[in-house]
N, C-alpha and C. Protein backbone atom coordinates (compact mmCIF):
# COMPACT_ATOMS: atom_id res chain seq x y z
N UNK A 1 15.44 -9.86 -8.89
CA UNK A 1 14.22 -10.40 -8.32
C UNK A 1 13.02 -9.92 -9.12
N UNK A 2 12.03 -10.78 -9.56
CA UNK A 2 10.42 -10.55 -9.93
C UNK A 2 9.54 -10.85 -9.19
N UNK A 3 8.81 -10.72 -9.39
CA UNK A 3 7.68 -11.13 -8.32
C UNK A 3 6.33 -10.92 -9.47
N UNK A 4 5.87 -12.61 -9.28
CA UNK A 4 4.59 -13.15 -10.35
C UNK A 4 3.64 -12.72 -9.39
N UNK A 5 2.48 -11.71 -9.45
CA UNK A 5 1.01 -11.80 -9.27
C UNK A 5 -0.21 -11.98 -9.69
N UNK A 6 -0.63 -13.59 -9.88
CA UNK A 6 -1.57 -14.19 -10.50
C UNK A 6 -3.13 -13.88 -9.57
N UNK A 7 -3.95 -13.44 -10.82
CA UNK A 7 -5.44 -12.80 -9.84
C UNK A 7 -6.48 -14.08 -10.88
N UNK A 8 -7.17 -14.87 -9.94
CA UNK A 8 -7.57 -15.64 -10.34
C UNK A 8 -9.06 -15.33 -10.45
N UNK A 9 -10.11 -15.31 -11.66
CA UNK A 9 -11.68 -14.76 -10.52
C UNK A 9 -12.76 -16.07 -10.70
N UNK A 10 -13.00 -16.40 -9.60
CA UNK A 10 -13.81 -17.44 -9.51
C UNK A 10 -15.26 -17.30 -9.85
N UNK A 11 -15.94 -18.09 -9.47
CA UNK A 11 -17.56 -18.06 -9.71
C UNK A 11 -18.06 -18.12 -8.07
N UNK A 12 -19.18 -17.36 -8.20
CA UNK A 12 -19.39 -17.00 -6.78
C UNK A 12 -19.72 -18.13 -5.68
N UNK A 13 -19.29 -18.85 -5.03
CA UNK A 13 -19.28 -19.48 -3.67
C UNK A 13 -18.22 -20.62 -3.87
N UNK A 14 -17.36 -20.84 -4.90
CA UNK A 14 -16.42 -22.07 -5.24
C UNK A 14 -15.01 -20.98 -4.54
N UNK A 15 -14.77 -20.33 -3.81
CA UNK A 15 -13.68 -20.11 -3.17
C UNK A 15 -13.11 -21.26 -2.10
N UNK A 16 -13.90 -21.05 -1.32
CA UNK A 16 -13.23 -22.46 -0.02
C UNK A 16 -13.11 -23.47 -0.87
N UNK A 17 -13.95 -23.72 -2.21
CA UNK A 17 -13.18 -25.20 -2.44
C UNK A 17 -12.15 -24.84 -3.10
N UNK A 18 -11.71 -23.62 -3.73
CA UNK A 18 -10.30 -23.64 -4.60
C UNK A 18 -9.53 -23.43 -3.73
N UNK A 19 -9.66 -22.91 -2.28
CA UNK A 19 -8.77 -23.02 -1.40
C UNK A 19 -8.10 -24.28 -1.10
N UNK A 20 -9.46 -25.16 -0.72
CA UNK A 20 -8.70 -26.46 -0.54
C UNK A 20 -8.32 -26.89 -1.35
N UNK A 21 -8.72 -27.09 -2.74
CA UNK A 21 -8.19 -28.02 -3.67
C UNK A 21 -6.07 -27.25 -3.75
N UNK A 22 -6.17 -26.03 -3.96
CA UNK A 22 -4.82 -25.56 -4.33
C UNK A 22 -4.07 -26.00 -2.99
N UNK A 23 -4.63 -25.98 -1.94
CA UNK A 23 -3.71 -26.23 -0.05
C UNK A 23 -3.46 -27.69 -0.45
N UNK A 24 -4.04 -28.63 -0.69
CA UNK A 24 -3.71 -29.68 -1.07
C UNK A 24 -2.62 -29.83 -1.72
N UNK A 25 -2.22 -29.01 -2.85
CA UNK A 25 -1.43 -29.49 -4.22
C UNK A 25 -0.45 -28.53 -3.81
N UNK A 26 -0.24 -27.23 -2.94
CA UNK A 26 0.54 -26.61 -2.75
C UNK A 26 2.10 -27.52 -2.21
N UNK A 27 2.31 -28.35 -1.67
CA UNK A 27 3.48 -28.87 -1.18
C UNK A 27 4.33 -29.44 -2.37
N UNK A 28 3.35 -29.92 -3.54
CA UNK A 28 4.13 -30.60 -4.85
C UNK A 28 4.86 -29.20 -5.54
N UNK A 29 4.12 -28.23 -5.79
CA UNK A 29 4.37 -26.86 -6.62
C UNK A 29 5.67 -26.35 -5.28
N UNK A 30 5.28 -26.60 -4.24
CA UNK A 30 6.55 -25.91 -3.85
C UNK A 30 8.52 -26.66 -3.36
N UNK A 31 7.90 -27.72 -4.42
CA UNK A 31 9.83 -28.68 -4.44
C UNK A 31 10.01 -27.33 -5.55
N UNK A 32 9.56 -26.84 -6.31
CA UNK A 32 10.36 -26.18 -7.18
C UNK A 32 10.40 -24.52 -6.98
N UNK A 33 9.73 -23.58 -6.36
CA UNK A 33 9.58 -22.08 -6.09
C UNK A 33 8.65 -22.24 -4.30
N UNK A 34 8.82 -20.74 -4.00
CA UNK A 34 8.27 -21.23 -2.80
C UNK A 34 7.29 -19.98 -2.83
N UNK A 35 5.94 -20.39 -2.60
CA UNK A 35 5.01 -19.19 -2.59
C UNK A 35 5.12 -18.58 -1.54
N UNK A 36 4.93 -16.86 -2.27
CA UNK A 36 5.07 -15.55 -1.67
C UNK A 36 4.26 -15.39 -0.58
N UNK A 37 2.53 -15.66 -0.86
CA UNK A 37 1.39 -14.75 -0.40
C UNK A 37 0.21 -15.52 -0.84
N UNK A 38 -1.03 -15.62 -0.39
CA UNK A 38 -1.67 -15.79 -0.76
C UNK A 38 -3.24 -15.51 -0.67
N UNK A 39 -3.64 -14.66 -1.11
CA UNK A 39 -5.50 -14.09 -0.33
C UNK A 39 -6.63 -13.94 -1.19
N UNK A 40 -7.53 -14.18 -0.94
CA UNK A 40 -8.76 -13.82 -0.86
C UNK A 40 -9.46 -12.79 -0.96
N UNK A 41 -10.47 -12.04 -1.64
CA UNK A 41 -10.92 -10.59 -1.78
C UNK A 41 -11.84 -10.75 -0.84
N UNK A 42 -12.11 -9.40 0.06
CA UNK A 42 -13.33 -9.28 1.00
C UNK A 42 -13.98 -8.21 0.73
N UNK A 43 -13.28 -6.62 -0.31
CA UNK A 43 -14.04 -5.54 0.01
C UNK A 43 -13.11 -5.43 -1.81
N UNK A 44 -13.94 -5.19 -3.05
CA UNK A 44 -13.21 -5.22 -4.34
C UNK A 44 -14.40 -5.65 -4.87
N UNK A 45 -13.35 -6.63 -6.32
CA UNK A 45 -14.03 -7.22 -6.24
C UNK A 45 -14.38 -8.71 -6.34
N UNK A 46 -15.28 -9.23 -6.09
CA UNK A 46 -15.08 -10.51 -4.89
C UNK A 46 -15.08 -11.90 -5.70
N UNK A 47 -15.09 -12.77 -4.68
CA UNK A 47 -14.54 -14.18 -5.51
C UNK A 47 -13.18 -14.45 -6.42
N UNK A 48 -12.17 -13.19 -5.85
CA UNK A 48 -11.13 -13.17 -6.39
C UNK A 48 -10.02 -13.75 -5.43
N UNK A 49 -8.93 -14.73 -6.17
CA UNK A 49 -7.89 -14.72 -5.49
C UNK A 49 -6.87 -14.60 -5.85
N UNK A 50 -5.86 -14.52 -5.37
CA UNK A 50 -4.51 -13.70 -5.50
C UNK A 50 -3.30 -14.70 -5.18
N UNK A 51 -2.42 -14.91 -6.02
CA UNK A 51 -1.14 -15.61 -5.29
C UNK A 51 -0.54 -14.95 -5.74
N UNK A 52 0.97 -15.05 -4.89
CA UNK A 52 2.46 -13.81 -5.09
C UNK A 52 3.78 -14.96 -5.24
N UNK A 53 4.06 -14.87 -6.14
CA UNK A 53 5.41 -16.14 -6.32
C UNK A 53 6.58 -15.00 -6.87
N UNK A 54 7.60 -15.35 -5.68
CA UNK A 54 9.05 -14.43 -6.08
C UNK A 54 9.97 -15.27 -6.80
N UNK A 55 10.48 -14.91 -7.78
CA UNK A 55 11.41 -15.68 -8.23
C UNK A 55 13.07 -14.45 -8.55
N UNK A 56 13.83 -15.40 -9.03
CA UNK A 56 15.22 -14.83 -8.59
C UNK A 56 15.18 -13.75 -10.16
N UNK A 57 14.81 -14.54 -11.35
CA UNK A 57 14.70 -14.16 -12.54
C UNK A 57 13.59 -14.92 -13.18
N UNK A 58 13.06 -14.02 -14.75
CA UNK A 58 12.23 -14.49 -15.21
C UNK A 58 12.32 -15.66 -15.66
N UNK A 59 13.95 -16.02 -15.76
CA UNK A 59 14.39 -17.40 -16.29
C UNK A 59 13.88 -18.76 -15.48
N UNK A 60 14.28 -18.78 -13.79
CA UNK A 60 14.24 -18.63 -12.71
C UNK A 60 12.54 -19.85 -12.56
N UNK A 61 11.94 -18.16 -13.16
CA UNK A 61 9.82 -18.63 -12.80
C UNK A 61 9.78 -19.71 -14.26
N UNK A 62 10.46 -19.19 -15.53
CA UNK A 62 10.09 -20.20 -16.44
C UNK A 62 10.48 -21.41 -16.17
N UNK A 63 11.39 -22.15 -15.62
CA UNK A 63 12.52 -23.23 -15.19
C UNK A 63 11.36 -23.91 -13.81
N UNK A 64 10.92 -23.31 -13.14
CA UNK A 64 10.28 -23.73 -11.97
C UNK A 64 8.33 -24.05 -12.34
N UNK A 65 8.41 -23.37 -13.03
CA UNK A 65 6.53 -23.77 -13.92
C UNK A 65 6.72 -25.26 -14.57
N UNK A 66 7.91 -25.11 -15.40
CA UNK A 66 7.84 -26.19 -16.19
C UNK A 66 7.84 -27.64 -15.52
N UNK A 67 9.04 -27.32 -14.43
CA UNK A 67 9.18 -28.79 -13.70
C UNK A 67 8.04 -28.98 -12.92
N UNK A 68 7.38 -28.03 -12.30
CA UNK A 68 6.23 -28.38 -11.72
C UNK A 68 4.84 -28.88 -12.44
N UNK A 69 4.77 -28.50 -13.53
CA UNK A 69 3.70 -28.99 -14.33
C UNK A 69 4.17 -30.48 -14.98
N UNK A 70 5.49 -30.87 -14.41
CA UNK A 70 5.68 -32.78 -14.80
C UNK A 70 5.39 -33.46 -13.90
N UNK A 71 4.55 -32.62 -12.38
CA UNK A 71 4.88 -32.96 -11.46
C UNK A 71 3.64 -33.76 -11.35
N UNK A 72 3.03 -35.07 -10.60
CA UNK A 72 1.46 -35.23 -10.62
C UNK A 72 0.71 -34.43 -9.35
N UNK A 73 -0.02 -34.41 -9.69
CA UNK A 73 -0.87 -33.45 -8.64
C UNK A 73 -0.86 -31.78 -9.22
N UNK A 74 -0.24 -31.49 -9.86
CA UNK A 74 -0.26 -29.78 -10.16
C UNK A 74 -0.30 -29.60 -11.78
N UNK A 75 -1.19 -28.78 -11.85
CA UNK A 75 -1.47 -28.10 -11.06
C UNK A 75 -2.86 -28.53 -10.26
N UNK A 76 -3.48 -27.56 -9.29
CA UNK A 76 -4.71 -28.47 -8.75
C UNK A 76 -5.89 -28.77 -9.31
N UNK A 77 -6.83 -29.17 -9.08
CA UNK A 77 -8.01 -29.26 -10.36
C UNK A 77 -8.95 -28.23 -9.59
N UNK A 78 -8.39 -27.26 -10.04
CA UNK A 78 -9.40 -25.69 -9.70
C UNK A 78 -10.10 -25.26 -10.97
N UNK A 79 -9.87 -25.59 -12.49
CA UNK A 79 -10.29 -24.82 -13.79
C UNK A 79 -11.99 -24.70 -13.49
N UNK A 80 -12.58 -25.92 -13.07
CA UNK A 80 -13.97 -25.59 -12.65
C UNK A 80 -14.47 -24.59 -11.96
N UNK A 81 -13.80 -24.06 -11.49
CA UNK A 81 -14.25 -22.97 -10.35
C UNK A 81 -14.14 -21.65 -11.10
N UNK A 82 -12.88 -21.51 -12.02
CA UNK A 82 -12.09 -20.77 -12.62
C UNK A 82 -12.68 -19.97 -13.93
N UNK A 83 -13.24 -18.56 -13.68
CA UNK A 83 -14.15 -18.15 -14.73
C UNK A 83 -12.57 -17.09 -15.58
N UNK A 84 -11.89 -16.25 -15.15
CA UNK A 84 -10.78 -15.64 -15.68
C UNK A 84 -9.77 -15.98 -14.79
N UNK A 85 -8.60 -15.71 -15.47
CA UNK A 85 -6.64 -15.27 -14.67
C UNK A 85 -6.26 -14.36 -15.42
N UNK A 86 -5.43 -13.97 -14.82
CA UNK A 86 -4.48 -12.61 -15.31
C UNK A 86 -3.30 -13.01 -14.06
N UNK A 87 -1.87 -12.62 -14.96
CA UNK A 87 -0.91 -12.86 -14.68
C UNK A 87 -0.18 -11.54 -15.25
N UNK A 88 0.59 -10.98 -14.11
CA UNK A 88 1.64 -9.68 -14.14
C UNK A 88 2.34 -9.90 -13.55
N UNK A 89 3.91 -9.46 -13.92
CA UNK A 89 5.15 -9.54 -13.48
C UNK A 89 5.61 -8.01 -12.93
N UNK A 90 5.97 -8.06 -11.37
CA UNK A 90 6.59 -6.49 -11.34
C UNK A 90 8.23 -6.82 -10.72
N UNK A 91 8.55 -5.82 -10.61
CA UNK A 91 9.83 -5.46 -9.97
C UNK A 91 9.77 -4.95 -8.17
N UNK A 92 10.62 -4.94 -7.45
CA UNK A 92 10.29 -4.28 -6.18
C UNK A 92 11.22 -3.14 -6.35
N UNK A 93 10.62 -2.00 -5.76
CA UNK A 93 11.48 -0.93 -5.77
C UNK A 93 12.12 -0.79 -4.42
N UNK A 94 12.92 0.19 -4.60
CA UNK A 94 14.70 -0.49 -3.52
C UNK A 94 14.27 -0.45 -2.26
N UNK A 95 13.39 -0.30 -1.79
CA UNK A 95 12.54 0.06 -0.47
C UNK A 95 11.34 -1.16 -0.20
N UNK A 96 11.17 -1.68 -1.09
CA UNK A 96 10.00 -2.64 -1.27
C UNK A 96 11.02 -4.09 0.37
N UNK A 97 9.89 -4.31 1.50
CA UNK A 97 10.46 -5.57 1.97
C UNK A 97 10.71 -6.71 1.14
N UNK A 98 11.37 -7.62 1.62
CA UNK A 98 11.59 -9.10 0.99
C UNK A 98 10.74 -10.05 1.25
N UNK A 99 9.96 -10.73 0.46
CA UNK A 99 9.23 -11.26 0.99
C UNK A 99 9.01 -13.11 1.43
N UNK A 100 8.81 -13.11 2.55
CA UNK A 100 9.00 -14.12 3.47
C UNK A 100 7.88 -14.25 4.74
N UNK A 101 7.88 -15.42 4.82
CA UNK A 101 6.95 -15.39 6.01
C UNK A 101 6.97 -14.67 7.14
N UNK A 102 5.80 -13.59 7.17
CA UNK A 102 5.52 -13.35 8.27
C UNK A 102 3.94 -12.98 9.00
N UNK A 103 3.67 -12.61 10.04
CA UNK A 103 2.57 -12.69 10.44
C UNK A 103 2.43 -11.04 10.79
N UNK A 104 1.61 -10.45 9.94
CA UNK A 104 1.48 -8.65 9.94
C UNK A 104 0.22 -8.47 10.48
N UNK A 105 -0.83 -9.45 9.45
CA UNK A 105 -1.99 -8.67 10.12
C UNK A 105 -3.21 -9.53 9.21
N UNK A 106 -4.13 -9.13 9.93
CA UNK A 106 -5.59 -10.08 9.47
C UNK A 106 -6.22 -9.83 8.16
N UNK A 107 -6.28 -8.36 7.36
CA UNK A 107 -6.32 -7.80 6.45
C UNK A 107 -5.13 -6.88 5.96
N UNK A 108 -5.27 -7.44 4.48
CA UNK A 108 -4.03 -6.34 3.47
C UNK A 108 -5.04 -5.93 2.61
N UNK A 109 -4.33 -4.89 2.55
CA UNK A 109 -4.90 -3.69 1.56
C UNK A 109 -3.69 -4.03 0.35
N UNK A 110 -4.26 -4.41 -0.87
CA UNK A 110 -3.50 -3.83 -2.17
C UNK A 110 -4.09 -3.05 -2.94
N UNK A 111 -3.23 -1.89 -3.49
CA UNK A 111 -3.38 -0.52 -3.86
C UNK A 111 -3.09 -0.88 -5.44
N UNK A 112 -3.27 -0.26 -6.19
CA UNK A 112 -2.59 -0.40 -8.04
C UNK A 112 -2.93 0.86 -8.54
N UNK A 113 -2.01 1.21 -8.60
CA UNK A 113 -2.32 2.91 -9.21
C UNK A 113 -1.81 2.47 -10.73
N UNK A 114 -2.23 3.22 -11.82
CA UNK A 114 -1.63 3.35 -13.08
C UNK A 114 -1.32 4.98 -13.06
N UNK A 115 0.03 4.61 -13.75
CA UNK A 115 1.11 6.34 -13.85
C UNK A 115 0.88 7.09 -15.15
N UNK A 116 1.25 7.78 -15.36
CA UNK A 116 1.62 8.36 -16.72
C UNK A 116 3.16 7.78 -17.10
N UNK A 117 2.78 7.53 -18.54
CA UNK A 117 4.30 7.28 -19.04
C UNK A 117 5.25 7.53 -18.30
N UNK A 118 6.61 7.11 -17.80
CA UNK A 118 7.77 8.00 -17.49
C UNK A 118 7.53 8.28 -16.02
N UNK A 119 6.46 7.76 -15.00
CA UNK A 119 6.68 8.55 -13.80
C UNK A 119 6.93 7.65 -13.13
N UNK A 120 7.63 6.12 -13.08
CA UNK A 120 7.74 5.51 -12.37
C UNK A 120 8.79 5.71 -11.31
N UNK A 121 9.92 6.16 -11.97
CA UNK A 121 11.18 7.16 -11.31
C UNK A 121 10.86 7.80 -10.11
N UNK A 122 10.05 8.83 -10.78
CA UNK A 122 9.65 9.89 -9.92
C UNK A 122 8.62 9.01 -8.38
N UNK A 123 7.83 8.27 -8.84
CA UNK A 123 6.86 7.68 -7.78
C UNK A 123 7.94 6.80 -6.97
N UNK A 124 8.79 6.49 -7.60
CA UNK A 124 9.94 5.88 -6.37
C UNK A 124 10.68 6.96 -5.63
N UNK A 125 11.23 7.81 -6.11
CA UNK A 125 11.67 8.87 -5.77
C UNK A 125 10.65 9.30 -4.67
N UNK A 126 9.73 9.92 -4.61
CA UNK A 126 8.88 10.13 -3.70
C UNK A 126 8.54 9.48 -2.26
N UNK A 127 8.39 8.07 -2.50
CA UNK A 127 8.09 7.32 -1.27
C UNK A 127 9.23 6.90 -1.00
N UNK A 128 10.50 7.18 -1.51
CA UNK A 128 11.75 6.75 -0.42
C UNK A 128 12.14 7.61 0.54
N UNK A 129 11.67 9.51 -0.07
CA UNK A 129 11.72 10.08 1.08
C UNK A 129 11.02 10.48 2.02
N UNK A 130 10.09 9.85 2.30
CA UNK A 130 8.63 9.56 3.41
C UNK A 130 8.84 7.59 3.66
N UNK A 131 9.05 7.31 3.38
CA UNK A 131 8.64 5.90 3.74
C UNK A 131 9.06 5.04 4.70
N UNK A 132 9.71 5.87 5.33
CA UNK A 132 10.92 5.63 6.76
C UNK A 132 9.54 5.72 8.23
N UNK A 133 8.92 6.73 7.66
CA UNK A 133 8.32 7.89 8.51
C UNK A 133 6.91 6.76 8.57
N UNK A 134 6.55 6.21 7.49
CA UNK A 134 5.33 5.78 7.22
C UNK A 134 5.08 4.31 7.56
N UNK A 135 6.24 3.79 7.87
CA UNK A 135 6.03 2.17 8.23
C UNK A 135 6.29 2.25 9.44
N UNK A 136 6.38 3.19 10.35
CA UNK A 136 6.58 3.32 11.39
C UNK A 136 5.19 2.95 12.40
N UNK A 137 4.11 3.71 11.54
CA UNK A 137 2.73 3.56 11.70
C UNK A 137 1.91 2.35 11.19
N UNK A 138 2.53 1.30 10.05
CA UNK A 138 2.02 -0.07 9.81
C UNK A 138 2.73 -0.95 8.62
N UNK A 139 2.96 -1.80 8.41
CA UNK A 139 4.57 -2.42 7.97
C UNK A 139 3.58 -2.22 6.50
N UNK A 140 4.42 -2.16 5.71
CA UNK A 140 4.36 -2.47 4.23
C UNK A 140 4.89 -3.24 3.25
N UNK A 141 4.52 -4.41 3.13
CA UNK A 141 3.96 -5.66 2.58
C UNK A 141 5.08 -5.57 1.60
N UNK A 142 4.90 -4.84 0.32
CA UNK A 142 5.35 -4.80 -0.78
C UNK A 142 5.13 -3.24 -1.23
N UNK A 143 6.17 -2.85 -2.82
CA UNK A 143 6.04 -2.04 -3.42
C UNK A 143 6.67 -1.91 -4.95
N UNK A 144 5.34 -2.52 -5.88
CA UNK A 144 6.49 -3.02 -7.09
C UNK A 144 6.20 -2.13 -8.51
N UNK A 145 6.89 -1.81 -9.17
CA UNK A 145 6.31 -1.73 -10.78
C UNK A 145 6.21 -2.81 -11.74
N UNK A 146 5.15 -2.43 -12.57
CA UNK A 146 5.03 -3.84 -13.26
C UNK A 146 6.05 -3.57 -14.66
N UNK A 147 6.43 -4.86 -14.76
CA UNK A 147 7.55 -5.21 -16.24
C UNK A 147 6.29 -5.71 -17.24
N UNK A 148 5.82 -6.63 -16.58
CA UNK A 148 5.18 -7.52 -18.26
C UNK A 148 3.84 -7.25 -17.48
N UNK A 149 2.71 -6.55 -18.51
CA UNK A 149 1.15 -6.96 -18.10
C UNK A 149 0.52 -5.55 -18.73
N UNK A 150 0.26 -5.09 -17.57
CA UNK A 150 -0.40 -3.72 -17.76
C UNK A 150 0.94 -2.71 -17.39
N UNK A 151 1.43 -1.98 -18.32
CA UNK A 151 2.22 -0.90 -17.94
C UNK A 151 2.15 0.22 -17.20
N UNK A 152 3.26 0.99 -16.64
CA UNK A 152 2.92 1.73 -15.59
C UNK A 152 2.52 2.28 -14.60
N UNK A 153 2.63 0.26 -14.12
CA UNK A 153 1.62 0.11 -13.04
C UNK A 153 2.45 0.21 -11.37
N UNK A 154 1.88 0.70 -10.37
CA UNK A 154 2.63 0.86 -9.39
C UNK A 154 1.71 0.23 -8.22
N UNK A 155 2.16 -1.27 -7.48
CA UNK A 155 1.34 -1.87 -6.28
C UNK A 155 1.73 -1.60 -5.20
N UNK A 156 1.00 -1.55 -4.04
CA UNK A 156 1.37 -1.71 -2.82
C UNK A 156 0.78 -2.05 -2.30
N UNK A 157 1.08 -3.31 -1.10
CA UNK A 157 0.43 -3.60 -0.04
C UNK A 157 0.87 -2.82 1.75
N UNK A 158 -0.03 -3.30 1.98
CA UNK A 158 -0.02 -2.83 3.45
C UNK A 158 -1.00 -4.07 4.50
N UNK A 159 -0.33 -4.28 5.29
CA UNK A 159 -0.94 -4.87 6.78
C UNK A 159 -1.51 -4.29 7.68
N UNK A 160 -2.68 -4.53 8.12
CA UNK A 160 -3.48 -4.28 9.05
C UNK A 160 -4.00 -5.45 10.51
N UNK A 161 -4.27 -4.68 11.19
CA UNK A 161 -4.75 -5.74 11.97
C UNK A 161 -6.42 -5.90 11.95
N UNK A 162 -6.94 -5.08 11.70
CA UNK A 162 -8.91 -5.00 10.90
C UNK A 162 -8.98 -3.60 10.39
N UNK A 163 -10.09 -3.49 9.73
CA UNK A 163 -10.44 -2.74 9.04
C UNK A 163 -10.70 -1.11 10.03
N UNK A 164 -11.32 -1.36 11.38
CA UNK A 164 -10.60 -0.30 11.82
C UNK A 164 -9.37 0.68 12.56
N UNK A 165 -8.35 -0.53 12.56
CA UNK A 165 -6.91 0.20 12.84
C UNK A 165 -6.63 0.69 11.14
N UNK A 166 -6.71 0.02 10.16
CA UNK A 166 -6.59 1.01 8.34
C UNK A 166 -6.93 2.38 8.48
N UNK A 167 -8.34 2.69 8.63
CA UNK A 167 -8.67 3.48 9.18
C UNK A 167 -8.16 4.66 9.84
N UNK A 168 -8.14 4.33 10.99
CA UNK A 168 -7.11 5.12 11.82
C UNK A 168 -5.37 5.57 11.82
N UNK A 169 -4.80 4.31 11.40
CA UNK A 169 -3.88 4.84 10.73
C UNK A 169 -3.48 5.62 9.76
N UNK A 170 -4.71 5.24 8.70
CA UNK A 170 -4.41 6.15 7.40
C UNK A 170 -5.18 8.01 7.92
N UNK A 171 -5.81 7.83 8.71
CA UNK A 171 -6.12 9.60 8.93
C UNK A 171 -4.75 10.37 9.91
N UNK A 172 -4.16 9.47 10.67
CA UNK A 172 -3.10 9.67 11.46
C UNK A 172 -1.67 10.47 10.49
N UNK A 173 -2.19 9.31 9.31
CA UNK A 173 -0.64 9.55 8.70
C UNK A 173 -0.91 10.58 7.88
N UNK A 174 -2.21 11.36 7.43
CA UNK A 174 -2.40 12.39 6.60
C UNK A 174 -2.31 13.66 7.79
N UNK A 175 -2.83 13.59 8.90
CA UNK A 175 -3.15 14.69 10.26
C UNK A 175 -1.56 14.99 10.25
N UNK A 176 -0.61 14.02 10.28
CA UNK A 176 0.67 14.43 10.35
C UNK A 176 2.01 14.82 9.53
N UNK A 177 1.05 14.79 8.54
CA UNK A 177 1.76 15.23 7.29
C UNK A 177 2.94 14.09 6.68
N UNK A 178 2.68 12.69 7.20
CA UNK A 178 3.61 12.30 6.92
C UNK A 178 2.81 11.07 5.43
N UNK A 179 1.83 11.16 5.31
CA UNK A 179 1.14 10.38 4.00
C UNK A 179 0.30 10.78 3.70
N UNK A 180 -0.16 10.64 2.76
CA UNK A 180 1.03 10.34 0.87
C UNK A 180 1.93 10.70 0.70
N UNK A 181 3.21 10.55 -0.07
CA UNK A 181 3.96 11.05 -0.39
C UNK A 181 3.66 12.25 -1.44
N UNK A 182 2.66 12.44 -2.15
CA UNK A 182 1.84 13.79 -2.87
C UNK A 182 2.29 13.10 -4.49
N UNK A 183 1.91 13.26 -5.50
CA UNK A 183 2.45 13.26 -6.80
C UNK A 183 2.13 14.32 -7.76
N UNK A 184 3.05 14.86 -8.56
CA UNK A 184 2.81 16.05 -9.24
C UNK A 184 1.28 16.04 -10.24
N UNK A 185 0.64 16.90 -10.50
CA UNK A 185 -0.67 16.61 -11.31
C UNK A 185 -0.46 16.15 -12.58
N UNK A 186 -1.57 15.02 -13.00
CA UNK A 186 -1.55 14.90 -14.30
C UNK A 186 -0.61 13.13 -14.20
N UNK A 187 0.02 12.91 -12.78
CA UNK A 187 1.33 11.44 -12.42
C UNK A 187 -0.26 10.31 -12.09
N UNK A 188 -1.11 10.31 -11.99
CA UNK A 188 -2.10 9.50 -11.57
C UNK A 188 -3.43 9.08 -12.40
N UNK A 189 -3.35 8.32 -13.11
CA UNK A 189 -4.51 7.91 -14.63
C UNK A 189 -5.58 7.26 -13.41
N UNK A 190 -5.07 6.28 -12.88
CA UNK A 190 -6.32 5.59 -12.78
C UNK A 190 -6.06 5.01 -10.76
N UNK A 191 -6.63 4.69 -10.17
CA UNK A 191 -6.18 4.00 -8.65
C UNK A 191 -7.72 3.14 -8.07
N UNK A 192 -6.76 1.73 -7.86
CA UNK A 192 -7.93 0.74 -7.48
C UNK A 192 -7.79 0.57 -6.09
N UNK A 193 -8.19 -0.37 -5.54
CA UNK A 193 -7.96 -0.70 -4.12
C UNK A 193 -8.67 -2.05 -4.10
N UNK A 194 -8.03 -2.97 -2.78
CA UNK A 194 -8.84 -3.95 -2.49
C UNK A 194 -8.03 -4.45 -1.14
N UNK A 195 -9.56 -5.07 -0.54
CA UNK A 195 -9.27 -5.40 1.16
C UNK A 195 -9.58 -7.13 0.49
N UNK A 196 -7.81 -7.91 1.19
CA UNK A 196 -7.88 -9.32 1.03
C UNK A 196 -7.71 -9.76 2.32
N UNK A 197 -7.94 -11.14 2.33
CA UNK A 197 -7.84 -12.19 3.97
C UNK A 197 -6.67 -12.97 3.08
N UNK A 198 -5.60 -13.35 4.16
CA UNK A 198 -4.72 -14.20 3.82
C UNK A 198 -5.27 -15.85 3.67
N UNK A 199 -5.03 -16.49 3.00
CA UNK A 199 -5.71 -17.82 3.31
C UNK A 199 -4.60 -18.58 4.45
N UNK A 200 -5.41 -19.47 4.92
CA UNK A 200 -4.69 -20.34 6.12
C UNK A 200 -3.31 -20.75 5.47
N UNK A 201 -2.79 -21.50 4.47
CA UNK A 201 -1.93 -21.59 4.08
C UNK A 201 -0.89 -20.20 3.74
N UNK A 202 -0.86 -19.59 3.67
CA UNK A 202 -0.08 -18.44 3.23
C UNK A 202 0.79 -17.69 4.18
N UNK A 203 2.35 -17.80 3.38
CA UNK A 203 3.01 -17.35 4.26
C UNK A 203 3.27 -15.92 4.93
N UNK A 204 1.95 -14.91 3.94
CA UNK A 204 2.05 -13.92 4.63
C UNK A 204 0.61 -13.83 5.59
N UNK A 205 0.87 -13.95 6.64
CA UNK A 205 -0.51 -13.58 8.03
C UNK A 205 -1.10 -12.74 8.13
């Protein structure tokens, strides 16, 4: 399994229309792959959007782009809106959910830490033995390393129901010693964050 995360950044107020224009064209793109996820930036940075497409193999996403781009209607006519993209491929680590429709929560948090060379092991290693303990307190979305893009990159999402149950959960899970999982010094270069809205279409809620 891969999992494509395309970050699209718009020009500031053409979001609702790339919403609609892509909700439109979404049913043609999906005879061939079926989208993961899909959101919106609210707290980052903004006019950004995000789609998550799982595929079985990289073979898989190449085989399913192609037929869809013979398709009419796709892709949508968003390039107007469309000031950059960036496209990264990760892996899920053995703990990472599967992803499929479901309805978690009103805001996700995605996390992107960059590692030092070589610590991707270890950062899996870590949150498999806490992470039992930690979704107990709010489900977790995803958890991938990246293969093709920026290296040594480690994502995670998380579901919320607003910005102040995040909050509260995340001081809960430090008061109890049960989050972060900690990483040795020197395992952590760089760490972003961003608060997204799912769009109406998207199969994660």
């Amino acid at each position: 399994m891969i999992i494509e995360m395309r970050t699209y950044q718009l020009k500031p107020g053409t979001v609702p229309k790339f919403l609609e224009a892509f909700s439109a064209a979404l049913p043609i793109r999906e005879k061939h792959s079926k989208l993961g996820g899909f959101f919106y930036t609210e707290v980052g940075a903004l006019n950004q959007v995000i789609h998550i497409w799982p595929y079985e193999s990289f073979e898989a996403r190449v085989a399913a782009r192609a037929a869809a781009t013979k398709e009419p209607g796709w892709p949508p006519a968003t390039r107007e809106f469309t000031v950059e993209q960036k496209s990264e491929i990760f892996l899920p680590a053995p703990f990472s959910p599967k992803l499929e429709p479901r309805a978690l929560g009103s805001i996700y948090e995605i996390r992107s830490y960059t590692l030092a060379p070589g610590a991707v092991p270890g950062m899996i290693d870590r949150w498999a033995a806490k992470i039992d303990e930690r979704v107990k307190l709010s489900p977790l979305v995803a958890a991938w390393y990246s293969e093709i893009g920026g290296l040594n990159k480690w994502v995670h999402i998380w579901a919320y129901k607003d910005a102040a149950e995040r909050q509260a959960i995340r001081a809960e899970a430090v008061a109890r010693g049960i989050w972060p999982p900690g990483s040795p010094e020197g395992t952590l270069m760089k760490m972003e964050t961003m608060r997204v809205v799912p769009a109406a279409f998207s199969p994660l809620k």
